[in-house]
PDB file of N, CA and C in Angstrom:
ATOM      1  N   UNK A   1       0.839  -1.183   0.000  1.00  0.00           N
ATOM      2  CA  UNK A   1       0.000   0.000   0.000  1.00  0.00           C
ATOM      3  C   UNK A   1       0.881   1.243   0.000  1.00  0.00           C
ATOM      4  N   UNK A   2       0.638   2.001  -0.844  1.00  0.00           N
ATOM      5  CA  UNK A   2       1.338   3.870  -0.835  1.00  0.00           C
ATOM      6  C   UNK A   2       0.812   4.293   0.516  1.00  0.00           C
ATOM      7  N   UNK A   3       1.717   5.807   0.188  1.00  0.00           N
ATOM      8  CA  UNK A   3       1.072   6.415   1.129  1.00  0.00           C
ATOM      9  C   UNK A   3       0.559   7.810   0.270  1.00  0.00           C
ATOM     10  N   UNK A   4      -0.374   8.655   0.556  1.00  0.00           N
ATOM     11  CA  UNK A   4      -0.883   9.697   0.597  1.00  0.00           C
ATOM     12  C   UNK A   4      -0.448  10.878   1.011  1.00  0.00           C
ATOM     13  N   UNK A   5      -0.414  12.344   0.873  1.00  0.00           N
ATOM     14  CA  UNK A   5      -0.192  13.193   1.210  1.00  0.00           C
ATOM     15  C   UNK A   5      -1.248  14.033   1.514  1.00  0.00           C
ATOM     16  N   UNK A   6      -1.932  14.848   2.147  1.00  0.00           N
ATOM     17  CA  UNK A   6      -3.413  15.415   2.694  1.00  0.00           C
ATOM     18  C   UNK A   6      -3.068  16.606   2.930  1.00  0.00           C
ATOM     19  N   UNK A   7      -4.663  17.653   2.358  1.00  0.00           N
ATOM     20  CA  UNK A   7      -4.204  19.175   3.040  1.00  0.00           C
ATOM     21  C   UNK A   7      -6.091  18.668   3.344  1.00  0.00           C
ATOM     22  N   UNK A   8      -6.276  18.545   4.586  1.00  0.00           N
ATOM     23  CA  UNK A   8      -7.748  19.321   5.056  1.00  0.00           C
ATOM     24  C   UNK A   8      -7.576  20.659   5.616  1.00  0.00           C
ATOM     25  N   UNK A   9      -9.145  21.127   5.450  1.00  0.00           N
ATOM     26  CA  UNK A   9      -9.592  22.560   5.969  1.00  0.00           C
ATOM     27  C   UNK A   9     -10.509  22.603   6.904  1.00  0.00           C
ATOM     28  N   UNK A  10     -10.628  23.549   7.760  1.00  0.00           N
ATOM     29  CA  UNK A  10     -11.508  23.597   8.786  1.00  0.00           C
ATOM     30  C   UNK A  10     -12.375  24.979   8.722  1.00  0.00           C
ATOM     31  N   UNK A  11     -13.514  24.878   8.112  1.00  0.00           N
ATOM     32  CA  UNK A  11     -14.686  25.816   8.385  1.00  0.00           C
ATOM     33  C   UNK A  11     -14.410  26.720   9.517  1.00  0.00           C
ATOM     34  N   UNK A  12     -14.652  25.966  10.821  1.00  0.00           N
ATOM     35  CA  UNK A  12     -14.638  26.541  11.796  1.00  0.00           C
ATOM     36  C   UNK A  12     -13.475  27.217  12.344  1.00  0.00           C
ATOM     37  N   UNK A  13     -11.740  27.048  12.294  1.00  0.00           N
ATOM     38  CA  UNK A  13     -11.093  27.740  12.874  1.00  0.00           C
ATOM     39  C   UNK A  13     -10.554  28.615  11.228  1.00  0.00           C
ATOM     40  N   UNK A  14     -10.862  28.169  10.185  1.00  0.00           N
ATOM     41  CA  UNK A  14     -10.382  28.748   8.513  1.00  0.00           C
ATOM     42  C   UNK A  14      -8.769  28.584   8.901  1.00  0.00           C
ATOM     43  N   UNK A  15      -8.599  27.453   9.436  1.00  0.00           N
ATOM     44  CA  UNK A  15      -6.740  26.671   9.675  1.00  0.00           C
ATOM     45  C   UNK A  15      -7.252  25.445   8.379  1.00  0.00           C
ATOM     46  N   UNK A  16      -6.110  25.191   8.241  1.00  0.00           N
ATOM     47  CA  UNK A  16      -5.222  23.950   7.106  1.00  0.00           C
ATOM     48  C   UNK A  16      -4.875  23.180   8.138  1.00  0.00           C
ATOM     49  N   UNK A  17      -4.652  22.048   7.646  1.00  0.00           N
ATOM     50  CA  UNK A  17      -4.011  20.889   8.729  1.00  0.00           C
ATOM     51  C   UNK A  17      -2.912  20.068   7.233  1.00  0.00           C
ATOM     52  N   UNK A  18      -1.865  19.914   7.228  1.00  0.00           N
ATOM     53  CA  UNK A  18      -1.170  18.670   6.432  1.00  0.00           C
ATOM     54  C   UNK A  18      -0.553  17.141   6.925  1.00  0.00           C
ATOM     55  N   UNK A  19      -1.116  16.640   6.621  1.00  0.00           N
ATOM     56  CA  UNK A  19      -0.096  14.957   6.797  1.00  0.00           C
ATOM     57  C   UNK A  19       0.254  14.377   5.765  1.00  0.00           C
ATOM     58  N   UNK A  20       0.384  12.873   6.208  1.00  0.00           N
ATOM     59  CA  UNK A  20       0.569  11.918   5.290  1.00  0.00           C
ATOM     60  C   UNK A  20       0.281  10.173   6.108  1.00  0.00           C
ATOM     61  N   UNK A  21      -0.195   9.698   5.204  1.00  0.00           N
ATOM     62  CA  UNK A  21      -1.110   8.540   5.944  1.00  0.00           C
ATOM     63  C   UNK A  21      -0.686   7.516   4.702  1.00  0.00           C
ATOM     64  N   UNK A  22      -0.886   6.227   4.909  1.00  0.00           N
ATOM     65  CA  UNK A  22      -1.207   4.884   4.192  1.00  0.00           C
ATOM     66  C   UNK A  22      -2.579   4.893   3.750  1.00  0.00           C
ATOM     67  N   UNK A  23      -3.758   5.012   4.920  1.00  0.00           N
ATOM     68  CA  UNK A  23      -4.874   4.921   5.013  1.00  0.00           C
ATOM     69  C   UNK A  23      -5.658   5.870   5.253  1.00  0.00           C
ATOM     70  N   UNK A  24      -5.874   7.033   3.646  1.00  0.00           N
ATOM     71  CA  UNK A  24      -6.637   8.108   4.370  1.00  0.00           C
ATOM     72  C   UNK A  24      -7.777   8.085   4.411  1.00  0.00           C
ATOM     73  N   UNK A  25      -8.688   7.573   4.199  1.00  0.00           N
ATOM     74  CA  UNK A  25     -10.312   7.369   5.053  1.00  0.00           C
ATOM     75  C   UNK A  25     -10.138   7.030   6.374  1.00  0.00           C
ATOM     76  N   UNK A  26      -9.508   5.899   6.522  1.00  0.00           N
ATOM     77  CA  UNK A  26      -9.200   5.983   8.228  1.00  0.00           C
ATOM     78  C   UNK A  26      -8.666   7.425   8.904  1.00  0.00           C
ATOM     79  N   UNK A  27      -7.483   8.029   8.132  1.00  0.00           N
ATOM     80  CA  UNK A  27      -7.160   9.190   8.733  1.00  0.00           C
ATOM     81  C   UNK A  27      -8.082  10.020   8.857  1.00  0.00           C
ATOM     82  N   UNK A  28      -8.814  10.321   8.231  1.00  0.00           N
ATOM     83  CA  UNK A  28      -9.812  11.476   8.114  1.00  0.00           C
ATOM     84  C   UNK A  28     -10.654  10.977   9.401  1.00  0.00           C
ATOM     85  N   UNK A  29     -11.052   9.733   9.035  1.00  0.00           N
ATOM     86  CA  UNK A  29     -12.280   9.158  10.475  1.00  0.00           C
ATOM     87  C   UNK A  29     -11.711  10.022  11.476  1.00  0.00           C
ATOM     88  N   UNK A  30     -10.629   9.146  12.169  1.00  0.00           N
ATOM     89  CA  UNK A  30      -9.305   9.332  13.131  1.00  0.00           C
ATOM     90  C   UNK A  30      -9.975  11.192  13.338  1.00  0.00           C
ATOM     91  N   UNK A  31      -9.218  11.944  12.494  1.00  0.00           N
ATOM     92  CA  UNK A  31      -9.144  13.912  12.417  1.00  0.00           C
ATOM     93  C   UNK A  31     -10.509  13.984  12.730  1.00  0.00           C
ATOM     94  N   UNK A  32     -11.649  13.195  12.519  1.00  0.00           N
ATOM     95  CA  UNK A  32     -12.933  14.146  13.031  1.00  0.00           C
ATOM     96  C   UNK A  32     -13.618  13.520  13.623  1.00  0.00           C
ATOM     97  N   UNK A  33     -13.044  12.305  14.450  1.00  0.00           N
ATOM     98  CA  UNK A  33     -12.834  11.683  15.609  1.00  0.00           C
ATOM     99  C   UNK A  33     -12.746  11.650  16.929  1.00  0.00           C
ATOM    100  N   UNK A  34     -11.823  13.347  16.877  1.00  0.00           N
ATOM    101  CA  UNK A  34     -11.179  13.535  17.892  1.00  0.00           C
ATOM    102  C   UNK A  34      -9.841  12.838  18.555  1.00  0.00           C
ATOM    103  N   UNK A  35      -9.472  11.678  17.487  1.00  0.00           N
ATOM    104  CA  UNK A  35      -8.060  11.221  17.760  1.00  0.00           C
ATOM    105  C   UNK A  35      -6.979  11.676  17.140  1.00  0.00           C
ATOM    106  N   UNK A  36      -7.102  12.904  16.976  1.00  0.00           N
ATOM    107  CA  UNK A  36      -5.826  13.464  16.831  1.00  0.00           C
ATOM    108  C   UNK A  36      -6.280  15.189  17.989  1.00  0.00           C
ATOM    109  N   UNK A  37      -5.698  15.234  19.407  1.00  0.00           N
ATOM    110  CA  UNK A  37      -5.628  16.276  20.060  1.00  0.00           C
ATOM    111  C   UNK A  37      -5.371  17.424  19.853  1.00  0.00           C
ATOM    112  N   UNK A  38      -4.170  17.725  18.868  1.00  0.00           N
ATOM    113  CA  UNK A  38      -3.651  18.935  18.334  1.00  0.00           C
ATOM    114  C   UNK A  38      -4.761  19.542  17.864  1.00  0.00           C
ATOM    115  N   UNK A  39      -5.836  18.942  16.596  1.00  0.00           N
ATOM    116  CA  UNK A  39      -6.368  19.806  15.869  1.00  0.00           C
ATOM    117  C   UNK A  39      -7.779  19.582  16.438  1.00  0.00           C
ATOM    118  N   UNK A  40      -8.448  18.967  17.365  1.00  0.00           N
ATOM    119  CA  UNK A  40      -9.872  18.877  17.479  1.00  0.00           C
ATOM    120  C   UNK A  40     -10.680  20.269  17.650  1.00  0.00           C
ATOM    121  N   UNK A  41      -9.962  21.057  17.746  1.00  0.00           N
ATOM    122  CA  UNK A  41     -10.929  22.049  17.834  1.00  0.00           C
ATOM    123  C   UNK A  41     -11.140  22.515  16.236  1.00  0.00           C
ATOM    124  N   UNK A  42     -10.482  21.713  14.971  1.00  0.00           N
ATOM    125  CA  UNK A  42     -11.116  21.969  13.464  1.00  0.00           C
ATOM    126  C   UNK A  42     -12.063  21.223  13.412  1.00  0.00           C
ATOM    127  N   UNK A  43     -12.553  20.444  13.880  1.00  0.00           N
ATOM    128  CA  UNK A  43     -13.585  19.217  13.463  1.00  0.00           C
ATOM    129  C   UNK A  43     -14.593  20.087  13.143  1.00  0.00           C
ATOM    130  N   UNK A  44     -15.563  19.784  12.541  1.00  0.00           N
ATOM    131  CA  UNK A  44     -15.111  18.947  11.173  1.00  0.00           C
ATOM    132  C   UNK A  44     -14.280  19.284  10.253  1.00  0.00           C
ATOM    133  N   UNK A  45     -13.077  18.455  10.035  1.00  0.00           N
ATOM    134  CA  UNK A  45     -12.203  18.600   8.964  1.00  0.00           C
ATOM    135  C   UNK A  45     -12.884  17.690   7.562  1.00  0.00           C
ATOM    136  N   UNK A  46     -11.999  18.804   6.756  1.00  0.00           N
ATOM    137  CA  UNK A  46     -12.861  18.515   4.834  1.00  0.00           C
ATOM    138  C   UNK A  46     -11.429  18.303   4.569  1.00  0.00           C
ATOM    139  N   UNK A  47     -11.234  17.005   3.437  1.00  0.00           N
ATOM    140  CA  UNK A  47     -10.344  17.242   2.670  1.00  0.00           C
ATOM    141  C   UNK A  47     -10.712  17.811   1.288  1.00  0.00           C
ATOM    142  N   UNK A  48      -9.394  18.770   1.314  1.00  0.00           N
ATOM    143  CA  UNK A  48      -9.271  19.630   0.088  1.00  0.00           C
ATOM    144  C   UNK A  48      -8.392  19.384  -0.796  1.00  0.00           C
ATOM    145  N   UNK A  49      -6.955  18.635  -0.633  1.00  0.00           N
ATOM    146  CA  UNK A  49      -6.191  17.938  -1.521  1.00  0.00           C
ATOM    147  C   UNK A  49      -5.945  16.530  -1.228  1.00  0.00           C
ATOM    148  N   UNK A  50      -4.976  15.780  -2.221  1.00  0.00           N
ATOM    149  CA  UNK A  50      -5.046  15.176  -1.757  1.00  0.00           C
ATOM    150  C   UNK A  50      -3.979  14.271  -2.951  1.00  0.00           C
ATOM    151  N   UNK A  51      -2.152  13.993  -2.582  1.00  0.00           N
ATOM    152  CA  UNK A  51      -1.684  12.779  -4.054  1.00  0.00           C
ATOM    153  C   UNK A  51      -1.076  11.913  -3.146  1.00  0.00           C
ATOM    154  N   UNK A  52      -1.228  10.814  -4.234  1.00  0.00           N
ATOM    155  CA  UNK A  52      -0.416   9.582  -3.495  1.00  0.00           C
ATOM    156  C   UNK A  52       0.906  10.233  -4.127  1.00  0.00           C
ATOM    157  N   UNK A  53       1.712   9.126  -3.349  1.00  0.00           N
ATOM    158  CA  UNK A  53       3.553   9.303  -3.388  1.00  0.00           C
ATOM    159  C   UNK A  53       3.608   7.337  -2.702  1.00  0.00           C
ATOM    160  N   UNK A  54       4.714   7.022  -3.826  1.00  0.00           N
ATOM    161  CA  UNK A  54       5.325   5.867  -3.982  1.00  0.00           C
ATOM    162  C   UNK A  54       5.791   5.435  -2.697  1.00  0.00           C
ATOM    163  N   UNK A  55       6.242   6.314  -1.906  1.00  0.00           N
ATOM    164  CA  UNK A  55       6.912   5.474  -0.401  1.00  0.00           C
ATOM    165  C   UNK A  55       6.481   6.729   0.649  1.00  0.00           C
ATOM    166  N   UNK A  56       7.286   6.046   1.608  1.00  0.00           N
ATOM    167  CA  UNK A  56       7.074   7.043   3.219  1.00  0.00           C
ATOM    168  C   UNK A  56       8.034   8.322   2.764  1.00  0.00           C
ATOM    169  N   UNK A  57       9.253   8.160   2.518  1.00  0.00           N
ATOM    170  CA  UNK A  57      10.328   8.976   2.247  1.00  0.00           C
ATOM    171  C   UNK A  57       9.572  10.067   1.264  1.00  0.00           C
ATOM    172  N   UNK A  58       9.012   9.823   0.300  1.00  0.00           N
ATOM    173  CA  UNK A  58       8.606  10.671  -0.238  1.00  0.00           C
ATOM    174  C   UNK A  58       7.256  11.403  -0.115  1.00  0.00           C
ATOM    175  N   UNK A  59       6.827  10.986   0.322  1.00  0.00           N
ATOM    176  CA  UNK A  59       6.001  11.629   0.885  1.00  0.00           C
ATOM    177  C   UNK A  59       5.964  12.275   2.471  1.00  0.00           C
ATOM    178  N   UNK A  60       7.038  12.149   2.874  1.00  0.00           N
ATOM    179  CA  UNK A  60       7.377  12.727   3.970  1.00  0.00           C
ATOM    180  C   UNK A  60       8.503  14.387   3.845  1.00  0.00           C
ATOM    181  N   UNK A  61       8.909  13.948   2.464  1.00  0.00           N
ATOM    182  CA  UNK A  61       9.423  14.936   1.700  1.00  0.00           C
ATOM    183  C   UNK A  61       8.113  16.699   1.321  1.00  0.00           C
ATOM    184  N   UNK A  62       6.906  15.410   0.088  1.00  0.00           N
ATOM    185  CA  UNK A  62       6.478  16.646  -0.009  1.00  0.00           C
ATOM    186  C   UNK A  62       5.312  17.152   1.233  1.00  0.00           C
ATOM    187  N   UNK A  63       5.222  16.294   2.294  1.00  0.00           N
ATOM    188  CA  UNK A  63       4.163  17.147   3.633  1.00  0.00           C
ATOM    189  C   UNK A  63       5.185  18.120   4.060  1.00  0.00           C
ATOM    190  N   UNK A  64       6.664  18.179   4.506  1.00  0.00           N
ATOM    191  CA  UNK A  64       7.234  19.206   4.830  1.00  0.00           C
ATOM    192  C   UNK A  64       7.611  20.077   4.029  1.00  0.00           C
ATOM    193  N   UNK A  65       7.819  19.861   2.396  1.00  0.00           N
ATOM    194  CA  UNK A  65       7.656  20.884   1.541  1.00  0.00           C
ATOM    195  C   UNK A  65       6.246  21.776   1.806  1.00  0.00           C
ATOM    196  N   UNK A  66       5.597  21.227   2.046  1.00  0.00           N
ATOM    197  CA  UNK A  66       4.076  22.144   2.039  1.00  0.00           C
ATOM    198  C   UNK A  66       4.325  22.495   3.116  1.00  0.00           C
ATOM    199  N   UNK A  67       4.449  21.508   4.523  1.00  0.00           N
ATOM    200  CA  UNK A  67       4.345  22.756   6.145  1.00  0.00           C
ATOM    201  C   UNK A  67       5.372  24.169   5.724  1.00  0.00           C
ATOM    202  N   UNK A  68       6.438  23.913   4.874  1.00  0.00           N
ATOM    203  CA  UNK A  68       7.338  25.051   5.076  1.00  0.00           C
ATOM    204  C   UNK A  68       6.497  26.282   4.394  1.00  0.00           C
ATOM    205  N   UNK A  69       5.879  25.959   3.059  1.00  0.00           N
ATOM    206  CA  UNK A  69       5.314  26.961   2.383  1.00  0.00           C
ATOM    207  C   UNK A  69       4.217  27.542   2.851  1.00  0.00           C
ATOM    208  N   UNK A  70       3.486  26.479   3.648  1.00  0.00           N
ATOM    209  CA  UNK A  70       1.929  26.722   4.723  1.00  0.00           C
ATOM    210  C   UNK A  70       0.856  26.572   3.198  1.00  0.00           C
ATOM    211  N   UNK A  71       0.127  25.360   3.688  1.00  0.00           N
ATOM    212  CA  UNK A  71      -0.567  24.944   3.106  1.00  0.00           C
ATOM    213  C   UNK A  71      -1.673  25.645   1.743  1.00  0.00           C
ATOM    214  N   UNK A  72      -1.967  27.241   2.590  1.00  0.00           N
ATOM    215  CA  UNK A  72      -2.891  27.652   2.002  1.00  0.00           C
ATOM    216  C   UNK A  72      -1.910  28.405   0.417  1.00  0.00           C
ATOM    217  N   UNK A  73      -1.113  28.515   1.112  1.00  0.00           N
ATOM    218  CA  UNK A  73       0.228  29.213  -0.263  1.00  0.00           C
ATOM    219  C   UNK A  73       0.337  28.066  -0.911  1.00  0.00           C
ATOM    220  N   UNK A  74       0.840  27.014  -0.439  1.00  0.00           N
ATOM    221  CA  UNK A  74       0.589  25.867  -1.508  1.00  0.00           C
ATOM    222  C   UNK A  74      -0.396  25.763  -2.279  1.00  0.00           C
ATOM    223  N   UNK A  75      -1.745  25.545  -2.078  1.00  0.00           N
ATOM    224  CA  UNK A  75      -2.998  25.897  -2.783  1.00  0.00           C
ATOM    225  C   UNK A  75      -3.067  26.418  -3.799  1.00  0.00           C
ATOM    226  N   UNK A  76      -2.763  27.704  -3.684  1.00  0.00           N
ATOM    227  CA  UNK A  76      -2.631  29.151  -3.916  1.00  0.00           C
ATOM    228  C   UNK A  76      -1.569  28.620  -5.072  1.00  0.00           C
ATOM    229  N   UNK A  77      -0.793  28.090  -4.993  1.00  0.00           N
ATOM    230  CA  UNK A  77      -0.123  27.698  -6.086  1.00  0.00           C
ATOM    231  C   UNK A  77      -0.083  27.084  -7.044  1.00  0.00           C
ATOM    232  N   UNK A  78      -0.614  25.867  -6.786  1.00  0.00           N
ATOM    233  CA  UNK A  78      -1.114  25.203  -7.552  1.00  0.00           C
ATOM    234  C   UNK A  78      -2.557  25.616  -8.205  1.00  0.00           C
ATOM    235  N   UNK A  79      -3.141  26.550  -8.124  1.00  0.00           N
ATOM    236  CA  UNK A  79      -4.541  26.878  -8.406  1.00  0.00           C
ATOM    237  C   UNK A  79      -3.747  27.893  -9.757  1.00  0.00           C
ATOM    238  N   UNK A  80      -2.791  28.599  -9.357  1.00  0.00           N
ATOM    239  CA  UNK A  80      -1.884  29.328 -10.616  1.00  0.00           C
ATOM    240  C   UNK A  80      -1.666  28.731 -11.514  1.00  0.00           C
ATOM    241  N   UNK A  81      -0.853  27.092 -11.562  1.00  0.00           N
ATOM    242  CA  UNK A  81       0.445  26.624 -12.025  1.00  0.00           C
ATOM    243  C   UNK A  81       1.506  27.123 -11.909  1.00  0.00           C
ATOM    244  N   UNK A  82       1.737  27.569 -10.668  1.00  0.00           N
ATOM    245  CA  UNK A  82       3.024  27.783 -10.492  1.00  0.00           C
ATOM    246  C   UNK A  82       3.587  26.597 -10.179  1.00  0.00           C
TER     247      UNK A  82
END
């Protein structure tokens, strides 16, 4: 199984959240769940992006490429083609 790379959004705080998962339907469950502490106060989280990547390494690559840029600039970028 790959893994995934994820940008959800939160209505309620208008924050981004990024990871990377094997299993993102489970992850998402998990985020609006309340099993992840950091972000429960976004629930309900929406995913808004969303690519697979071939291994962990790489996709551990591009989630911290995006935390550095902050998610919504990422967006924002790709909505250009930049």
């Amino acid at each position: 199984m790959g893994f995934v790379v994820y940008v959800l959004f939160s209505e309620r705080t208008q924050k981004y959240y990024t990871g990377q998962t094997q299993n993102l339907e489970n992850r998402l469950f998990e985020h609006n769940n309340g099993e992840t502490s950091s972000i429960n106060g976004g629930i309900p989280w929406e995913l808004v992006w969303s690519i697979p990547c071939s291994s962990r390494s790489e996709a551990v690559r591009l989630e911290t490429k995006i935390k550095k840029r902050g998610a919504k600039r990422f967006l924002d970028d790709l909505s250009r083609g930049a």
